[in-house]
PDB file of N, CA and C in Angstrom:
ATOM      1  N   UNK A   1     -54.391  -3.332  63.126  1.00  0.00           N
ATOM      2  CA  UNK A   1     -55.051  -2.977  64.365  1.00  0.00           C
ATOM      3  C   UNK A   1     -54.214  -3.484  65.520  1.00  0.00           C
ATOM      4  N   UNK A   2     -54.380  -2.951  66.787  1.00  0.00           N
ATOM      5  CA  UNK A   2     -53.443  -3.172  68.116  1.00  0.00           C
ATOM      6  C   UNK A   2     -54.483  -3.937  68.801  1.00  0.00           C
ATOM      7  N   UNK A   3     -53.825  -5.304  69.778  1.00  0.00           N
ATOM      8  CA  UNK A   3     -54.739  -5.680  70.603  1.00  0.00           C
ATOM      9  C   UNK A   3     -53.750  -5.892  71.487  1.00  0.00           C
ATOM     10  N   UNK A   4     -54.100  -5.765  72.888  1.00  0.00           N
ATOM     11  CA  UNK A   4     -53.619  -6.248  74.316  1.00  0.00           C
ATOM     12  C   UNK A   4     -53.675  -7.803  74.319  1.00  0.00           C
ATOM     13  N   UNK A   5     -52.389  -8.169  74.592  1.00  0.00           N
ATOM     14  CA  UNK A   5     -52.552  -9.642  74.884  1.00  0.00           C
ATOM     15  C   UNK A   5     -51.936  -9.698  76.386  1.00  0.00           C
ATOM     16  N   UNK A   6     -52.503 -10.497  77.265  1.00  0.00           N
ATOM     17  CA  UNK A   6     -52.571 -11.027  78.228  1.00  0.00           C
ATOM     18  C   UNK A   6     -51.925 -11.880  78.705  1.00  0.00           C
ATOM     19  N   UNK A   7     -51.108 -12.797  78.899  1.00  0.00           N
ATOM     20  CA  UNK A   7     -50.321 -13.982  79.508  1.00  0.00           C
ATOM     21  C   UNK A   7     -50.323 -14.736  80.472  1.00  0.00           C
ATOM     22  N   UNK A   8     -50.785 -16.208  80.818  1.00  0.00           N
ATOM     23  CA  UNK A   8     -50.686 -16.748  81.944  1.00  0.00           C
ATOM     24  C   UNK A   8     -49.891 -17.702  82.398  1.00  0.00           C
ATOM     25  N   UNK A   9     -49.814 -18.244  83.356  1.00  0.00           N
ATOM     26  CA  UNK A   9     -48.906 -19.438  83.499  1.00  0.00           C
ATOM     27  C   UNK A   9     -47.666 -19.554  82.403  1.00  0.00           C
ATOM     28  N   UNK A  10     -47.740 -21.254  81.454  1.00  0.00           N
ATOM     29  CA  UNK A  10     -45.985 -20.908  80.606  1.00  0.00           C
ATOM     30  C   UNK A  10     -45.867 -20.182  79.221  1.00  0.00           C
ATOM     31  N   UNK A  11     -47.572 -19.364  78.864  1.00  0.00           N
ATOM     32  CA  UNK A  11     -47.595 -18.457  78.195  1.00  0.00           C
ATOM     33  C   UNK A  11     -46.712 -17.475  78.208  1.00  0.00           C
ATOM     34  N   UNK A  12     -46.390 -16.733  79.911  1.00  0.00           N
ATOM     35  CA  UNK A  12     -46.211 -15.540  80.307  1.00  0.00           C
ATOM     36  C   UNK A  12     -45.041 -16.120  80.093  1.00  0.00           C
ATOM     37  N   UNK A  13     -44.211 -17.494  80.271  1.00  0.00           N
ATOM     38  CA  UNK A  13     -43.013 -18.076  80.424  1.00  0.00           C
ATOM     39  C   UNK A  13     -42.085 -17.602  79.097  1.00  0.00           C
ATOM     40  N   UNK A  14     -43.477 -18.136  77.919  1.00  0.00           N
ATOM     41  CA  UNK A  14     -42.966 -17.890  76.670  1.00  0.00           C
ATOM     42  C   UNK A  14     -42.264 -17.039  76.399  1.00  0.00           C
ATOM     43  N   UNK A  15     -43.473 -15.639  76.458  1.00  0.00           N
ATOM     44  CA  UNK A  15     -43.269 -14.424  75.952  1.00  0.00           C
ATOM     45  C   UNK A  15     -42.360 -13.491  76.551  1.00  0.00           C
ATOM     46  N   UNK A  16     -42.080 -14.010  78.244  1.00  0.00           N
ATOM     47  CA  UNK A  16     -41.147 -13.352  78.999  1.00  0.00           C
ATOM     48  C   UNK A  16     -41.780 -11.824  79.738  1.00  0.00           C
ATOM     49  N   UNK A  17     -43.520 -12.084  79.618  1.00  0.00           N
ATOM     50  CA  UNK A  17     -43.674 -10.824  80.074  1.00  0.00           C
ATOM     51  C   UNK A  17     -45.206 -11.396  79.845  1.00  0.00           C
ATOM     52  N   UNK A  18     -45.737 -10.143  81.047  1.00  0.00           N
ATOM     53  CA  UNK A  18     -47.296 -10.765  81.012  1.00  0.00           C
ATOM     54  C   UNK A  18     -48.087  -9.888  80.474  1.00  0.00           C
ATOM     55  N   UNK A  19     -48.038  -8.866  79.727  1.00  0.00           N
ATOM     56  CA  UNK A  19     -48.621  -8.164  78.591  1.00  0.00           C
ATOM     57  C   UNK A  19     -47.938  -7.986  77.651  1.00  0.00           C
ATOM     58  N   UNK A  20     -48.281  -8.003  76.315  1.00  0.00           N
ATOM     59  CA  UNK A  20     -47.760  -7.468  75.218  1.00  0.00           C
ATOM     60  C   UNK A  20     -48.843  -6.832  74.262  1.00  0.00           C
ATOM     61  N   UNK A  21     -48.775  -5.813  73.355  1.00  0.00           N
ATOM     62  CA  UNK A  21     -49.308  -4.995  72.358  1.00  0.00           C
ATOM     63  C   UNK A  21     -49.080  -6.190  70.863  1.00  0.00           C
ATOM     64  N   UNK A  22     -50.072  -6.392  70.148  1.00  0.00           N
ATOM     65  CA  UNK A  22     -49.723  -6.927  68.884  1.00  0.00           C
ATOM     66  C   UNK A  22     -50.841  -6.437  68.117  1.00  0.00           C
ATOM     67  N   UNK A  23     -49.694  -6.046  66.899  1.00  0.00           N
ATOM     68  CA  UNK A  23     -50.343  -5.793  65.843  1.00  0.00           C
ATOM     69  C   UNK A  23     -50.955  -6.604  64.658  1.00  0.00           C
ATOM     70  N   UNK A  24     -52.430  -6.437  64.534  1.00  0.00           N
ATOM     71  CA  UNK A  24     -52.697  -7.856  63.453  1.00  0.00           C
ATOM     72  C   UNK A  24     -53.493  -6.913  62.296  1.00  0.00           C
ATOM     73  N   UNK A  25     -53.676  -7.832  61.199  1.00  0.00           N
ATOM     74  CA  UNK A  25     -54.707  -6.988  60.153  1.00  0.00           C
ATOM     75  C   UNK A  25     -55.248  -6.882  60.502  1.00  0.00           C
ATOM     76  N   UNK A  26     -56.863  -5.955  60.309  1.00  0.00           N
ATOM     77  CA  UNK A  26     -57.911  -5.622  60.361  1.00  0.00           C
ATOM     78  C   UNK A  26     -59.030  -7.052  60.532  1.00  0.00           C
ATOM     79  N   UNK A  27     -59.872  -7.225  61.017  1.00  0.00           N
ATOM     80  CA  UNK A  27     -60.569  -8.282  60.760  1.00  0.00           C
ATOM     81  C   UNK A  27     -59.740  -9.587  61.164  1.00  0.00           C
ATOM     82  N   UNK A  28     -58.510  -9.524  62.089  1.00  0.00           N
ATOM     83  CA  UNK A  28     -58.013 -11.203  61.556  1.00  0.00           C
ATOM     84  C   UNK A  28     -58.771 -11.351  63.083  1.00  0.00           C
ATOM     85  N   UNK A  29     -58.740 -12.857  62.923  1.00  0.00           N
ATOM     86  CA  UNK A  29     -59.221 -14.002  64.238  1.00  0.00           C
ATOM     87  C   UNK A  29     -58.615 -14.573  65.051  1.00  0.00           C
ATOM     88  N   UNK A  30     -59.335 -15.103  65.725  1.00  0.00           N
ATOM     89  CA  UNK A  30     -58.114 -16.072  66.887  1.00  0.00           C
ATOM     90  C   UNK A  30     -57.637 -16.999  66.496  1.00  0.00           C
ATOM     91  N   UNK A  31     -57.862 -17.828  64.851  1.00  0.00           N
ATOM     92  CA  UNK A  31     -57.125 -19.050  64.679  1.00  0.00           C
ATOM     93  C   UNK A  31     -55.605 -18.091  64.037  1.00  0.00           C
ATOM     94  N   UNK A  32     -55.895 -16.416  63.403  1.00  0.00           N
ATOM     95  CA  UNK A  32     -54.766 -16.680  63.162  1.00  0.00           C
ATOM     96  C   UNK A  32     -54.115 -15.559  63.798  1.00  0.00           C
ATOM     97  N   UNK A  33     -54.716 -15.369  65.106  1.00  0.00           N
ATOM     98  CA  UNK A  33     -53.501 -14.768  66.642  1.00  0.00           C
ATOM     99  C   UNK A  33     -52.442 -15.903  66.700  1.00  0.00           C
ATOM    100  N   UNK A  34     -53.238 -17.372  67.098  1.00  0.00           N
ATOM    101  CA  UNK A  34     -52.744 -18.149  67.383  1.00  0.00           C
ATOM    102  C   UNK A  34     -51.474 -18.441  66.373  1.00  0.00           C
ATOM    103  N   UNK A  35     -51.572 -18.533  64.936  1.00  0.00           N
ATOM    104  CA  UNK A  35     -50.556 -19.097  63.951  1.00  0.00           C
ATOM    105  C   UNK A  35     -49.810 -17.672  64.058  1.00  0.00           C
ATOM    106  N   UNK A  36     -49.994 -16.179  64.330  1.00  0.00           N
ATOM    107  CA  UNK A  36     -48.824 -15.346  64.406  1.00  0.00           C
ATOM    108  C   UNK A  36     -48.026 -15.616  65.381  1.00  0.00           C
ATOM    109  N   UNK A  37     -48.652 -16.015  66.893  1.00  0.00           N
ATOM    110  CA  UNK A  37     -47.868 -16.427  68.130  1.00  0.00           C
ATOM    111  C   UNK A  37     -47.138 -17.779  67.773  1.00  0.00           C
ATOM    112  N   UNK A  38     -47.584 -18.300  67.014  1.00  0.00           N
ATOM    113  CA  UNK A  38     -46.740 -19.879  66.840  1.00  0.00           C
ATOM    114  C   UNK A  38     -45.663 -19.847  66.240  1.00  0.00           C
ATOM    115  N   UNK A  39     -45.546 -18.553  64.876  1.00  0.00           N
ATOM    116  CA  UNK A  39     -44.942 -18.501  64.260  1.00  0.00           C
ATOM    117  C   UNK A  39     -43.798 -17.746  64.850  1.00  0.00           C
ATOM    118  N   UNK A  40     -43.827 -16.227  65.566  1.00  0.00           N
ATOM    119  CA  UNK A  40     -43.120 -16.005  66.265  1.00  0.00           C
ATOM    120  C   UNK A  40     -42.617 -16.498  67.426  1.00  0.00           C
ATOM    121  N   UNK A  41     -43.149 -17.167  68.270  1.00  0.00           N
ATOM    122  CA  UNK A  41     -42.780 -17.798  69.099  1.00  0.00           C
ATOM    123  C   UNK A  41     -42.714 -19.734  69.481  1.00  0.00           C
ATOM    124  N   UNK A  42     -41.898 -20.233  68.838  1.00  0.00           N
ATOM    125  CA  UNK A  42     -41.899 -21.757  68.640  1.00  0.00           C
ATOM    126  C   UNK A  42     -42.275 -22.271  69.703  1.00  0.00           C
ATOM    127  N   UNK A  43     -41.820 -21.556  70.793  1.00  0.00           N
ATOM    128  CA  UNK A  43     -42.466 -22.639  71.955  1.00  0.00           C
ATOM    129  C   UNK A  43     -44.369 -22.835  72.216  1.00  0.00           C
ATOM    130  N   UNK A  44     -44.763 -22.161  71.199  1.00  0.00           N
ATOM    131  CA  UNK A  44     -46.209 -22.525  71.646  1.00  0.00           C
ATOM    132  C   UNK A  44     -46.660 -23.559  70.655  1.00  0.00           C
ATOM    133  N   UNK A  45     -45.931 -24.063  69.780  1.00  0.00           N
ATOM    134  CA  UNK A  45     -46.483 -25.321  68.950  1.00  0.00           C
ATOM    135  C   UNK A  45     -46.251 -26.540  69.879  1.00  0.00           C
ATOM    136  N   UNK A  46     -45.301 -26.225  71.156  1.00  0.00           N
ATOM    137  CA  UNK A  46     -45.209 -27.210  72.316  1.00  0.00           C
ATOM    138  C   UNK A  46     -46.577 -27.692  72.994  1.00  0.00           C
ATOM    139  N   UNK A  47     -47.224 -26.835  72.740  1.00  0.00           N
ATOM    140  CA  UNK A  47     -48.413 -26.883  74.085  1.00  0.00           C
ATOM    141  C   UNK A  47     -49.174 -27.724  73.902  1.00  0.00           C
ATOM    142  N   UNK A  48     -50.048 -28.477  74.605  1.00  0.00           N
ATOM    143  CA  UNK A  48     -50.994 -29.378  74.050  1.00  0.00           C
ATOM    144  C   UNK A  48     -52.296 -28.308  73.432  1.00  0.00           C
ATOM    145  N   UNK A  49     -52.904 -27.589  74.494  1.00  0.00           N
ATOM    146  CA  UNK A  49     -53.273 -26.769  74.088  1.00  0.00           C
ATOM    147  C   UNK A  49     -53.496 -25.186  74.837  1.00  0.00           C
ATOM    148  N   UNK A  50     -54.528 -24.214  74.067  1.00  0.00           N
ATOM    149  CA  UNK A  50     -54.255 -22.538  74.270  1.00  0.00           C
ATOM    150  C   UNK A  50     -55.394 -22.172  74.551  1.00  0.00           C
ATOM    151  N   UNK A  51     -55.991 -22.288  75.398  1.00  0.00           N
ATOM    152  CA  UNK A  51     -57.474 -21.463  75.022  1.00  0.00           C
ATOM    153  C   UNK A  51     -57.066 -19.916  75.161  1.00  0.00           C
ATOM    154  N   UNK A  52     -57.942 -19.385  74.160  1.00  0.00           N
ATOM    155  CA  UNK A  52     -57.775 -17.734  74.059  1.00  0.00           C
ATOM    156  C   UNK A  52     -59.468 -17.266  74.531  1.00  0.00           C
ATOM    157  N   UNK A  53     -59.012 -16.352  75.393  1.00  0.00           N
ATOM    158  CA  UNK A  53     -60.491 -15.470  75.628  1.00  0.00           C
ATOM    159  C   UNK A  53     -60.593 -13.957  75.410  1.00  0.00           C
ATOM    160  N   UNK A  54     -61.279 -13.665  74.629  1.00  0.00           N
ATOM    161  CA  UNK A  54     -61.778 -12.127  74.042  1.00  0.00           C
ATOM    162  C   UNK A  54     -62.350 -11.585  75.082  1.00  0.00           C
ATOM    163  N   UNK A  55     -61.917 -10.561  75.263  1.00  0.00           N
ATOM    164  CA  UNK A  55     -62.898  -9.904  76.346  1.00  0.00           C
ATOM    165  C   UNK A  55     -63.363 -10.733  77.446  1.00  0.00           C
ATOM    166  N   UNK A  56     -62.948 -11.342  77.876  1.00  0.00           N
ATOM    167  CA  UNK A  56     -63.374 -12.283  79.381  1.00  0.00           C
ATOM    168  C   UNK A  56     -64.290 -13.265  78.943  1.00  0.00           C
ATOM    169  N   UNK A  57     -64.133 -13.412  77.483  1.00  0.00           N
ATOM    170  CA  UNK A  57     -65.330 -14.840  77.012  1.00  0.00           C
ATOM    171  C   UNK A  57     -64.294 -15.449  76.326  1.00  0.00           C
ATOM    172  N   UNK A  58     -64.518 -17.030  76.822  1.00  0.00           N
ATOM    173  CA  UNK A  58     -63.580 -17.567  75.787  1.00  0.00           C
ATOM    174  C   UNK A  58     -64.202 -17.872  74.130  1.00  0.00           C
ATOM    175  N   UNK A  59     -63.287 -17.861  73.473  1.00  0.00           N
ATOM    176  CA  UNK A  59     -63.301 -17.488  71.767  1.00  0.00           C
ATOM    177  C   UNK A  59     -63.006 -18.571  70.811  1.00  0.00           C
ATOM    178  N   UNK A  60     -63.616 -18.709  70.054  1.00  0.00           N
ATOM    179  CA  UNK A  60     -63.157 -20.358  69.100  1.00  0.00           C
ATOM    180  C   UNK A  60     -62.450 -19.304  68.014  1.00  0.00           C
ATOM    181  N   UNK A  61     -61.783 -20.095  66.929  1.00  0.00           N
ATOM    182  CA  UNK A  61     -60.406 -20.015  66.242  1.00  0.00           C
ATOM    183  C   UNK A  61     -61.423 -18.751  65.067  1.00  0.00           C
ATOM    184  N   UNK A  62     -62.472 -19.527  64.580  1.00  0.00           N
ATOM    185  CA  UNK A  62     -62.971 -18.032  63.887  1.00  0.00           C
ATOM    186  C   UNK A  62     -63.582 -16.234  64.259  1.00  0.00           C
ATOM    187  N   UNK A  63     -63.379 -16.401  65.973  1.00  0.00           N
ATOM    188  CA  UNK A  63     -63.669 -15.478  66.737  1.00  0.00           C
ATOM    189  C   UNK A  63     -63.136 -14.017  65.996  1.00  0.00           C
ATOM    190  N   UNK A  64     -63.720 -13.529  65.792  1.00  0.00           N
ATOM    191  CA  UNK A  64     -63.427 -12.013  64.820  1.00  0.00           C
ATOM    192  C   UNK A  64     -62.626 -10.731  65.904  1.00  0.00           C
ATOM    193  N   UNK A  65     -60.931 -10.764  65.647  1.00  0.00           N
ATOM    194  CA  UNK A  65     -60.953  -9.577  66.448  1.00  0.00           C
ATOM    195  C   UNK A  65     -60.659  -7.910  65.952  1.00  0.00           C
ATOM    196  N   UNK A  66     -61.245  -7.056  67.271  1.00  0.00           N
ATOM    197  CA  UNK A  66     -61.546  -5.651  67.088  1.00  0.00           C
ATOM    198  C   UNK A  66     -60.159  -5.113  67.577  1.00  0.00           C
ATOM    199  N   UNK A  67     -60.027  -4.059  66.987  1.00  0.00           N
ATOM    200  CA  UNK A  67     -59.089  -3.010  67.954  1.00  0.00           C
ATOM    201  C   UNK A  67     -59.640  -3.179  69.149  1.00  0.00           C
ATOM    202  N   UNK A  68     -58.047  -2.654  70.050  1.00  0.00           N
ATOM    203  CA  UNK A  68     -58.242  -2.924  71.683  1.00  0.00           C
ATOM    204  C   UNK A  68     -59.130  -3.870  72.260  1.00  0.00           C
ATOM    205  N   UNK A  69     -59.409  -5.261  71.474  1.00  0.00           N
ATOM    206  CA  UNK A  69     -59.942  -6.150  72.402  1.00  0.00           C
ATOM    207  C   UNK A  69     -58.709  -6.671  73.237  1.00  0.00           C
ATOM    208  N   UNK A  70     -58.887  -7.014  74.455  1.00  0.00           N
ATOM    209  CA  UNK A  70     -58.145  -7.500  75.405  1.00  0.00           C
ATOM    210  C   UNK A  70     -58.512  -9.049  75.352  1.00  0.00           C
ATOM    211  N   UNK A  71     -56.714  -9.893  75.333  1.00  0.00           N
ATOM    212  CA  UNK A  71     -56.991 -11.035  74.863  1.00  0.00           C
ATOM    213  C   UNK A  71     -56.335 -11.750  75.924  1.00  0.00           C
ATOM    214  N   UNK A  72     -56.905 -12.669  76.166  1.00  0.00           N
ATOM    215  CA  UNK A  72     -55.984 -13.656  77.461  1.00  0.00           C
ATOM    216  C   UNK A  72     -55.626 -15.004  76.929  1.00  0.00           C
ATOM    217  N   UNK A  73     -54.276 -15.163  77.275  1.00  0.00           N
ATOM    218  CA  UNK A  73     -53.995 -16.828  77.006  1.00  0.00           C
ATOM    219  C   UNK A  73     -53.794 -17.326  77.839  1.00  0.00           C
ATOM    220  N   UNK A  74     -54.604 -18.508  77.714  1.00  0.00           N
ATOM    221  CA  UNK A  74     -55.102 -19.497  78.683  1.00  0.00           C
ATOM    222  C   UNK A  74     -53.963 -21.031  78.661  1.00  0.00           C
ATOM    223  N   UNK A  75     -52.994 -21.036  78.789  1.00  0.00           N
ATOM    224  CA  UNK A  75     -52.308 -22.324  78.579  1.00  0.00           C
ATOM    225  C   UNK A  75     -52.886 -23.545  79.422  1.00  0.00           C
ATOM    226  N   UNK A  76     -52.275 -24.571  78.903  1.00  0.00           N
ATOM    227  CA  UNK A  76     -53.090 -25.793  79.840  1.00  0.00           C
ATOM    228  C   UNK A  76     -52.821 -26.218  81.480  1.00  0.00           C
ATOM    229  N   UNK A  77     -53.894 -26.209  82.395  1.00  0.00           N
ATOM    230  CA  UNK A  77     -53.192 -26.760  83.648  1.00  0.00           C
ATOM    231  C   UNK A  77     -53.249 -28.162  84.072  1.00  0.00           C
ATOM    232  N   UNK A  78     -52.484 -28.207  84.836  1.00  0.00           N
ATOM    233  CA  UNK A  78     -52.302 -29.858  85.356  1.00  0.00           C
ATOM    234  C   UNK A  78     -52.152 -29.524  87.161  1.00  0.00           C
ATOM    235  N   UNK A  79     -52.729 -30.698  87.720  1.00  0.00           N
ATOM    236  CA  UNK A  79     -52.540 -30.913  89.087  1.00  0.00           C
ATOM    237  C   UNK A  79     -53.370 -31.776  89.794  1.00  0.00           C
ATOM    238  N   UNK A  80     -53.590 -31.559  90.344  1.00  0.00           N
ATOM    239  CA  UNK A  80     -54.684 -32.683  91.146  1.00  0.00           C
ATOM    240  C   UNK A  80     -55.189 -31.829  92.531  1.00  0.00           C
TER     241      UNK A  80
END
């Protein structure tokens, strides 16, 4: 299945672009969006942490995803 992924802050840094198309099995989840993005992309085992949000809700790691859900990564901020 295809889902829209989203990119923010040193997410977008990562990936070098602030949308991308990814293809996952049928039925997979956000714990393992997260381990395909980790795996392809090393710099996100850097992060402290990722929140991912489904559809404009944020999503815990067993979050079930659909075709064309639109996914946003949320990397961590700092500032004061």
């Amino acid at each position: 299945m295809k889902v829209k992924i989203l990119a923010f802050g040193i997410s977008k840094d990562i990936l070098g672009t602030s949308a991308i198309n990814l293809e996952l099995d049928q039925h997979a989840t956000v714990g393992q969006l997260k381990a395909k993005l980790c795996a392809e992309h090393k710099e996100f085992q850097k992060l402290s942490s990722l929140m991912i949000a489904v559809n404009s809700e944020y999503a815990s790691t067993d979050t079930i995803l659909n075709e064309n859900d639109e996914i946003a990564l949320i990397p961590p901020v700092s500032g004061g």
